[in-house]
PDB file of N, CA and C in Angstrom:
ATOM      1  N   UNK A   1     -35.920 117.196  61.691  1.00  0.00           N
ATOM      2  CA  UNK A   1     -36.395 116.817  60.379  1.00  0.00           C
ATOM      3  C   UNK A   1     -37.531 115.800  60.571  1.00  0.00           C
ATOM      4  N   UNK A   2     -38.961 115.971  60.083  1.00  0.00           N
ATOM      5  CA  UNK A   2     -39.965 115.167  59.860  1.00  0.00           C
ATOM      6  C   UNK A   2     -39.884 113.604  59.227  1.00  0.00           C
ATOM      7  N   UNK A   3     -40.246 112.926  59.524  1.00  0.00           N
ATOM      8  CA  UNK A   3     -39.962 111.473  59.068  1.00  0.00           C
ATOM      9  C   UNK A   3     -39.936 111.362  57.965  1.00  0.00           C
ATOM     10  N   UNK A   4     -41.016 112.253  57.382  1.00  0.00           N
ATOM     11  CA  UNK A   4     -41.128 111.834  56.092  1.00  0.00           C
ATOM     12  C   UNK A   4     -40.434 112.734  54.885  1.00  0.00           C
ATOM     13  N   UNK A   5     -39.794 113.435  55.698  1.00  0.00           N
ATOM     14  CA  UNK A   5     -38.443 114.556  54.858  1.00  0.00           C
ATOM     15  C   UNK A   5     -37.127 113.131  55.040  1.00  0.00           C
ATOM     16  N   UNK A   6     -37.186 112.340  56.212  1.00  0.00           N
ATOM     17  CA  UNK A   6     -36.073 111.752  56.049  1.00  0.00           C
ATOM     18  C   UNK A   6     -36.512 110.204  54.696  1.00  0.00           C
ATOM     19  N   UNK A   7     -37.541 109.873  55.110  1.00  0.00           N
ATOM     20  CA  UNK A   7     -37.905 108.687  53.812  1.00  0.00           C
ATOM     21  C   UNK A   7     -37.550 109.499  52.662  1.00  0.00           C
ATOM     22  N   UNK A   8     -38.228 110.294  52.320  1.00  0.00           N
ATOM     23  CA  UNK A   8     -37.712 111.185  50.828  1.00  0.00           C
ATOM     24  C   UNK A   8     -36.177 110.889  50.374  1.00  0.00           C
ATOM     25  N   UNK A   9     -35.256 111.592  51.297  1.00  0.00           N
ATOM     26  CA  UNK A   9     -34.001 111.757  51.302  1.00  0.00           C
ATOM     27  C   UNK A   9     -33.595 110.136  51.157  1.00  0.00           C
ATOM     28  N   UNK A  10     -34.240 109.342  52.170  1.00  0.00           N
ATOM     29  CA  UNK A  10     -33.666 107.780  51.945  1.00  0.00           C
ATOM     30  C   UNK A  10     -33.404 107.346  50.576  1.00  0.00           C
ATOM     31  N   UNK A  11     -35.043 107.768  50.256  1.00  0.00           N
ATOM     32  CA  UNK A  11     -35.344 106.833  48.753  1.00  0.00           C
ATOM     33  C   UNK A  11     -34.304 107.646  47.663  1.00  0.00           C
ATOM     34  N   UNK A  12     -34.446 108.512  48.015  1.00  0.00           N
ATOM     35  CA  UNK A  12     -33.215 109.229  46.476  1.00  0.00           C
ATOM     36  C   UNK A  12     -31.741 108.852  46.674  1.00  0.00           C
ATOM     37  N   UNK A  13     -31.460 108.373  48.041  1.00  0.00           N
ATOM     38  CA  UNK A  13     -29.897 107.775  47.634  1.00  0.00           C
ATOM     39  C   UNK A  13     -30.195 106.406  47.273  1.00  0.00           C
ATOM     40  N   UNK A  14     -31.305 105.477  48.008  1.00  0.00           N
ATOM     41  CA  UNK A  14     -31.011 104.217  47.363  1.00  0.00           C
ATOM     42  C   UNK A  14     -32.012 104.149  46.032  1.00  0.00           C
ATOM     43  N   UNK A  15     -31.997 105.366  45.586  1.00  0.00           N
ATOM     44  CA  UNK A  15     -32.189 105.565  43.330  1.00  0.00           C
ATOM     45  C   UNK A  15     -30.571 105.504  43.477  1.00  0.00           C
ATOM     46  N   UNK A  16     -30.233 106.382  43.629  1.00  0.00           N
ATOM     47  CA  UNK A  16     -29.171 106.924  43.080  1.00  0.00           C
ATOM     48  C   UNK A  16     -27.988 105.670  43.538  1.00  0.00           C
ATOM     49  N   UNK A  17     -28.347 104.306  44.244  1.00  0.00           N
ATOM     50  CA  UNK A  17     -27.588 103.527  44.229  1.00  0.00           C
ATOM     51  C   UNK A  17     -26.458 103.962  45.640  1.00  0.00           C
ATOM     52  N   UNK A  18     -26.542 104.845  46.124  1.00  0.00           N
ATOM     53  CA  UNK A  18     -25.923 104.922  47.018  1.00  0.00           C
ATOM     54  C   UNK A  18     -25.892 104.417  48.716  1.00  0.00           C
ATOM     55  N   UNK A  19     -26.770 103.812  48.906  1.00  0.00           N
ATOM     56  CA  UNK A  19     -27.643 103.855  49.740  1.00  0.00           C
ATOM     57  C   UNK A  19     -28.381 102.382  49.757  1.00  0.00           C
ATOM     58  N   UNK A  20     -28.529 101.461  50.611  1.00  0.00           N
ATOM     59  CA  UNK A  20     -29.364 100.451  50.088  1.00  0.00           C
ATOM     60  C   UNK A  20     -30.036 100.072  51.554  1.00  0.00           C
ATOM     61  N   UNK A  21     -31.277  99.714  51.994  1.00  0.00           N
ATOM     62  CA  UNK A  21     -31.693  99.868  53.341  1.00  0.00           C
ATOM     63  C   UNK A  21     -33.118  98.716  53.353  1.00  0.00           C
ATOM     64  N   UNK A  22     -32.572  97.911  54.117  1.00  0.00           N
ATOM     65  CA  UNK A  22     -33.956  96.660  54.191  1.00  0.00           C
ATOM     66  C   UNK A  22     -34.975  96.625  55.738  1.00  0.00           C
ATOM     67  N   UNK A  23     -36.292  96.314  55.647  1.00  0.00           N
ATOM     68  CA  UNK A  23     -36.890  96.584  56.478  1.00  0.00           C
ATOM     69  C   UNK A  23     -37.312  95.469  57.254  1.00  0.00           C
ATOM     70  N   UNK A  24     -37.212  95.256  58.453  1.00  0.00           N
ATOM     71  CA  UNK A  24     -37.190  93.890  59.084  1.00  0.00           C
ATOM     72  C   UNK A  24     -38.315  94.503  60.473  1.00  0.00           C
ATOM     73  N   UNK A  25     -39.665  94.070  59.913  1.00  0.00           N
ATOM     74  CA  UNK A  25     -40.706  94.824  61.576  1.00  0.00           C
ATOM     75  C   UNK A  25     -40.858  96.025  60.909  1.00  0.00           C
ATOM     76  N   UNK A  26     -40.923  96.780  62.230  1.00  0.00           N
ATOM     77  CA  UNK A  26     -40.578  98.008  62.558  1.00  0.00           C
ATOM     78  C   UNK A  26     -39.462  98.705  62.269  1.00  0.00           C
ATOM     79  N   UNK A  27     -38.333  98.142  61.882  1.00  0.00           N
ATOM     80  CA  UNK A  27     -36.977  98.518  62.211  1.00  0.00           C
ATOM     81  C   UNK A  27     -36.179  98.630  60.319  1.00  0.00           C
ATOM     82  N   UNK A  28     -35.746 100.038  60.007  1.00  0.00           N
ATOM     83  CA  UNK A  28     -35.575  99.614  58.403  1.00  0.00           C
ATOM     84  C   UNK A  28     -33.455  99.963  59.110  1.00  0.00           C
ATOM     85  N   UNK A  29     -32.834  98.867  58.222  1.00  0.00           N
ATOM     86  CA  UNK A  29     -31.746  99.325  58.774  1.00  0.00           C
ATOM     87  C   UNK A  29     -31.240  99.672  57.361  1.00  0.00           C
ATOM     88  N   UNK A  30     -29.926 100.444  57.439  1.00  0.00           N
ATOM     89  CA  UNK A  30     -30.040 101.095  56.276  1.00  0.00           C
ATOM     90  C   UNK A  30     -27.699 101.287  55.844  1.00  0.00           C
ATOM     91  N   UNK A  31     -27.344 100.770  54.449  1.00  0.00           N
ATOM     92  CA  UNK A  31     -25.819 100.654  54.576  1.00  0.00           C
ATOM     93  C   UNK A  31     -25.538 101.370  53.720  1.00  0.00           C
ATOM     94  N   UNK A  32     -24.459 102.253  53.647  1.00  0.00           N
ATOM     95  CA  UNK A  32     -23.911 102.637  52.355  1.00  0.00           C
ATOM     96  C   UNK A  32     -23.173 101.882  51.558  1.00  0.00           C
ATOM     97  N   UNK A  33     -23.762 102.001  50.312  1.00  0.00           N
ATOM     98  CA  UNK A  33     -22.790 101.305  49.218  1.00  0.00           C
ATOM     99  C   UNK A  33     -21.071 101.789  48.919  1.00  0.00           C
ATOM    100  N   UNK A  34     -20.222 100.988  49.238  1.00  0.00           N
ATOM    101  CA  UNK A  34     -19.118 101.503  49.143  1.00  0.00           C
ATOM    102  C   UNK A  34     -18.854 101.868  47.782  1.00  0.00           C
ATOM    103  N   UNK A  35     -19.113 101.135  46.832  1.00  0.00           N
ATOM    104  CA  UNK A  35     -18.440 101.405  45.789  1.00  0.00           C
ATOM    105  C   UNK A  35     -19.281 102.273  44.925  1.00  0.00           C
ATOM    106  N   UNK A  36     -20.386 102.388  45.194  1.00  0.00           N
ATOM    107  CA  UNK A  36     -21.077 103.478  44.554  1.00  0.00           C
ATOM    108  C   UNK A  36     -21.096 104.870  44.821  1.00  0.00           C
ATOM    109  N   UNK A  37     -20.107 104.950  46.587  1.00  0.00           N
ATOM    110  CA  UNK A  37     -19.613 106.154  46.725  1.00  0.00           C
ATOM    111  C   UNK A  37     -18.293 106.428  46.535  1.00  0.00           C
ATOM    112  N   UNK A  38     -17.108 105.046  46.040  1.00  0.00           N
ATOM    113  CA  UNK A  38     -16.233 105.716  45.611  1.00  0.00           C
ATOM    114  C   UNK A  38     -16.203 106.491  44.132  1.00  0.00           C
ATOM    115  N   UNK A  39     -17.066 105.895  43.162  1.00  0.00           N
ATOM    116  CA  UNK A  39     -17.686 106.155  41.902  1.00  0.00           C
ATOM    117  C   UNK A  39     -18.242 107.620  42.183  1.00  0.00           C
ATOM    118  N   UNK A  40     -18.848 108.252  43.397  1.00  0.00           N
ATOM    119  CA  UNK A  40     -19.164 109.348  43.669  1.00  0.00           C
ATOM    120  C   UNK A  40     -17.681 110.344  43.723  1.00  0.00           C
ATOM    121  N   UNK A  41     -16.696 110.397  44.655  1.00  0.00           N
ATOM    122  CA  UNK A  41     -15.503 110.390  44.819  1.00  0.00           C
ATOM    123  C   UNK A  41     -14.629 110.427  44.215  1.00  0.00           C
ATOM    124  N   UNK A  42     -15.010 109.853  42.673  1.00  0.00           N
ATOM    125  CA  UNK A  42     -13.961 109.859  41.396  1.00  0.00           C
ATOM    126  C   UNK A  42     -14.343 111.284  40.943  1.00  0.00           C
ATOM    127  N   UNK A  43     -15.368 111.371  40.706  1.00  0.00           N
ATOM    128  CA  UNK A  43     -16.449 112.536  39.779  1.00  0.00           C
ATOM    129  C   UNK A  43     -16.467 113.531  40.951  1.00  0.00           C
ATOM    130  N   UNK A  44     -16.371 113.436  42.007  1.00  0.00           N
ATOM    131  CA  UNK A  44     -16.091 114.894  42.861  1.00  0.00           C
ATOM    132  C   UNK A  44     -14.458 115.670  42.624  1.00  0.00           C
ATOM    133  N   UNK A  45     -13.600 114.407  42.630  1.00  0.00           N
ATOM    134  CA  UNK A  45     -12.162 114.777  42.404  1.00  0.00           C
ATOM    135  C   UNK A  45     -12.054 115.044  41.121  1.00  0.00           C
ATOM    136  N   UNK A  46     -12.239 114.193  40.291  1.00  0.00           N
ATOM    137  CA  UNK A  46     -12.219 115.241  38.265  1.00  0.00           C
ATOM    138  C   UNK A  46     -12.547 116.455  38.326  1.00  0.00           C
ATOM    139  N   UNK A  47     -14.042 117.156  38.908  1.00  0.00           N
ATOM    140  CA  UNK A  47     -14.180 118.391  39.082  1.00  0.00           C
ATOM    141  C   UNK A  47     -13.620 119.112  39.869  1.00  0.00           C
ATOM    142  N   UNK A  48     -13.218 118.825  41.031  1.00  0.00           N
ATOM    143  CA  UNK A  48     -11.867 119.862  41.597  1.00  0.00           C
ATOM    144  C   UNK A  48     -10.584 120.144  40.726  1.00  0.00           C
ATOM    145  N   UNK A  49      -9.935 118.923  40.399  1.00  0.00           N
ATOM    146  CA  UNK A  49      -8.889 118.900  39.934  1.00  0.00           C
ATOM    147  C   UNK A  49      -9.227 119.754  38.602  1.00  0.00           C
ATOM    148  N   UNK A  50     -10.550 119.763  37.960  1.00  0.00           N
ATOM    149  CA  UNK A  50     -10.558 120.838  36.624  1.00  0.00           C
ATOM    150  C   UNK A  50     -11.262 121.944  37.110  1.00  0.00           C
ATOM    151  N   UNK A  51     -11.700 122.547  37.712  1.00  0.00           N
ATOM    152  CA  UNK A  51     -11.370 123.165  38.593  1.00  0.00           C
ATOM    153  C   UNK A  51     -10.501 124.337  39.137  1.00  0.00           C
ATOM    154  N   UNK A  52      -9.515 123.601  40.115  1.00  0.00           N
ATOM    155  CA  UNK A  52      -8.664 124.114  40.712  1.00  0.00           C
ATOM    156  C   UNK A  52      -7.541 124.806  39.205  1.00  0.00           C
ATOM    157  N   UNK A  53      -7.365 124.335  38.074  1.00  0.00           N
ATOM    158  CA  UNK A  53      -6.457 124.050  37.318  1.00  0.00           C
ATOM    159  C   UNK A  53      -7.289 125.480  36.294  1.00  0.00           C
ATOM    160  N   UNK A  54      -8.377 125.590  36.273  1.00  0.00           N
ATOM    161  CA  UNK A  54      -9.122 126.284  35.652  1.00  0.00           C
ATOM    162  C   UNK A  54      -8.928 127.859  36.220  1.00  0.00           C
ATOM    163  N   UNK A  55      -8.609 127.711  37.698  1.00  0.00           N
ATOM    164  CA  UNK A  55      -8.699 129.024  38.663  1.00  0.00           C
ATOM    165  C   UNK A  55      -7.269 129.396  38.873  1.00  0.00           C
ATOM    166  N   UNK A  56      -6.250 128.589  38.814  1.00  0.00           N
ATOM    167  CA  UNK A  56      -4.706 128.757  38.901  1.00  0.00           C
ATOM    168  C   UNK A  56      -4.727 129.231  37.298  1.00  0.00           C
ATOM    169  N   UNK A  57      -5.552 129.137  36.095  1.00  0.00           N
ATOM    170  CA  UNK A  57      -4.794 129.939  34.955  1.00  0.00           C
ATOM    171  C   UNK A  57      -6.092 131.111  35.078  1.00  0.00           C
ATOM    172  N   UNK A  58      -6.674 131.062  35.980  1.00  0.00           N
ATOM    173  CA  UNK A  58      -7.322 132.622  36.295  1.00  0.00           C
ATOM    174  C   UNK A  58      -6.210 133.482  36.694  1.00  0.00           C
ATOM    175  N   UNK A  59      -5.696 132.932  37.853  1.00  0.00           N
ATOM    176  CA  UNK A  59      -4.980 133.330  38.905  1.00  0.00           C
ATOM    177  C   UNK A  59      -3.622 134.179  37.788  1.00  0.00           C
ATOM    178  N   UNK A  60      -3.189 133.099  37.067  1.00  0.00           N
ATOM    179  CA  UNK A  60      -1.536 133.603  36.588  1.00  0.00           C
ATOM    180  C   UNK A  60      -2.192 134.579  35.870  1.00  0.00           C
ATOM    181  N   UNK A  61      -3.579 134.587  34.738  1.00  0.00           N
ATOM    182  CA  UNK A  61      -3.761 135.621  33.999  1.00  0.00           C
ATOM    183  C   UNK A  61      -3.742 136.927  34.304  1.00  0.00           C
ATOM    184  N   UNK A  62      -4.529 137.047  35.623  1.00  0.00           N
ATOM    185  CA  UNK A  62      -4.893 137.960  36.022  1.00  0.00           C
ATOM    186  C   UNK A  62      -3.293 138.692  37.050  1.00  0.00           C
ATOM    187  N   UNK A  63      -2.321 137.825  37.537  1.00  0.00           N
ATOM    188  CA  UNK A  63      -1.186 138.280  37.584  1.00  0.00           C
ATOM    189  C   UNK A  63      -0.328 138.849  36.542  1.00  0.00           C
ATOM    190  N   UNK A  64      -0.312 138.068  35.667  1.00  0.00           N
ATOM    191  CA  UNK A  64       0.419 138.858  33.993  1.00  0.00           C
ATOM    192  C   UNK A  64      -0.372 140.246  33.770  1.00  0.00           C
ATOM    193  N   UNK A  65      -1.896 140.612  34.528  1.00  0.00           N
ATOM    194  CA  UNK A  65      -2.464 141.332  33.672  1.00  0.00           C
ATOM    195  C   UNK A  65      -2.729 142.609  34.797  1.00  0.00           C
ATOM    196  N   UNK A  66      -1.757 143.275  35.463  1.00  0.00           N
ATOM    197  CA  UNK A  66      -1.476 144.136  36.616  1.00  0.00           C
ATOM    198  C   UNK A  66      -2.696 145.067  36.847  1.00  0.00           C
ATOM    199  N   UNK A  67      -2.518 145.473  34.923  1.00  0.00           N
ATOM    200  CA  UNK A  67      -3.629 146.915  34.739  1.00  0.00           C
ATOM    201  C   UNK A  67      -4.635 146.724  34.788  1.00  0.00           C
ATOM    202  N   UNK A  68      -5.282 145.506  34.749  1.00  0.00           N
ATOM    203  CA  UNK A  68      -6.550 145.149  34.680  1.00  0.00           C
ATOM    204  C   UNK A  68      -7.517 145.818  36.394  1.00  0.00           C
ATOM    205  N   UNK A  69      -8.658 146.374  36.232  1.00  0.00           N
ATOM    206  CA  UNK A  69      -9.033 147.355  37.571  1.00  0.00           C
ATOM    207  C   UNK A  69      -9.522 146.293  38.481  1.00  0.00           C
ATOM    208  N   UNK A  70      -9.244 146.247  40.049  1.00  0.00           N
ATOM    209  CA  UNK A  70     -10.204 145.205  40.592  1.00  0.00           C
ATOM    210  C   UNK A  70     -11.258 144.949  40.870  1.00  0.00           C
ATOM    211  N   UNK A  71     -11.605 146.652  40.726  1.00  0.00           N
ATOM    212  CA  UNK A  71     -13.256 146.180  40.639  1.00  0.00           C
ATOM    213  C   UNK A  71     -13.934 146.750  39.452  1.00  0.00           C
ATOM    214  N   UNK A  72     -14.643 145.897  38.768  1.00  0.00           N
ATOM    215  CA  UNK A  72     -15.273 146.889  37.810  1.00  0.00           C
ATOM    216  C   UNK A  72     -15.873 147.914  37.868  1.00  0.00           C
ATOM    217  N   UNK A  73     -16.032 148.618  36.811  1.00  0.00           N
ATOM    218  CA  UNK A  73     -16.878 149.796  37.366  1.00  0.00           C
ATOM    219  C   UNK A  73     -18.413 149.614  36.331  1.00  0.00           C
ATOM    220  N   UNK A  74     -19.232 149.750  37.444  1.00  0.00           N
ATOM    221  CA  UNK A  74     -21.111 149.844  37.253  1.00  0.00           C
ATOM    222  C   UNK A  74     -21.369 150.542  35.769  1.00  0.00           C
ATOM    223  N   UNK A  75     -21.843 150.111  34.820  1.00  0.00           N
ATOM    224  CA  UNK A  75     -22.167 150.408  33.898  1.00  0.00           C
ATOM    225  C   UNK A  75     -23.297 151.501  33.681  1.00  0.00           C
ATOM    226  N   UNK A  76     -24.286 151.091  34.491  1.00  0.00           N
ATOM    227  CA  UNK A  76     -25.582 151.676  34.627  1.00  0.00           C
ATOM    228  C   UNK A  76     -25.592 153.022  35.656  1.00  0.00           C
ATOM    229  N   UNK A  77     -24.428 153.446  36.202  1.00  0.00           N
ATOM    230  CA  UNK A  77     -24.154 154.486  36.867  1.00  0.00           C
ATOM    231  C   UNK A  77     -24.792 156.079  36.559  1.00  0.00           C
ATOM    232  N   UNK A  78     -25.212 156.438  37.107  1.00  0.00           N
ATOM    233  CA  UNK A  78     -25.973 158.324  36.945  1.00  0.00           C
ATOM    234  C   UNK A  78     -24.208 158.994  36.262  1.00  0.00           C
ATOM    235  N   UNK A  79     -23.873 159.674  35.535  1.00  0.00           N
ATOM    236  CA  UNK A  79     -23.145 160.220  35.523  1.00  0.00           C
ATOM    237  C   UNK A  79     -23.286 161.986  35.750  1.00  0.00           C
TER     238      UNK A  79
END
């Protein structure tokens, strides 16, 4: 990766607060914010958990629903 693909990438986590990195010389050293990635971590787990919960009442529907075909069939087909 080009240096300046990695500055890019720098600067959008420390927008996004994740990320915070000070430059001393030559040398930029660079920390993650803990708590701005557990705040990341909350909002990754809400969407699994709705989610997962969303695909388990796929799951039972589509068990209650035997007759349903597994694959559809092509609409646009030559008959």
């Amino acid at each position: 990766m080009a240096l300046p693909s990695v500055l890019q990438h720098l600067q959008m986590l420390e927008a996004s607060g994740l990320v915070r990195s000070e430059k001393t010389g030559r040398v930029r050293t660079c920390r993650i914010e803990p708590q701005a990635l557990r705040s990341a971590e909350a909002w990754i787990n809400e969407r699994r958990t709705l989610w997962e919960h969303r695909l388990d009442r796929l799951g039972a529907y589509l068990e209650a629903n035997p007759e349903m075909p597994d694959k559809p069939e092509k609409q646009n087909e030559k008959e």
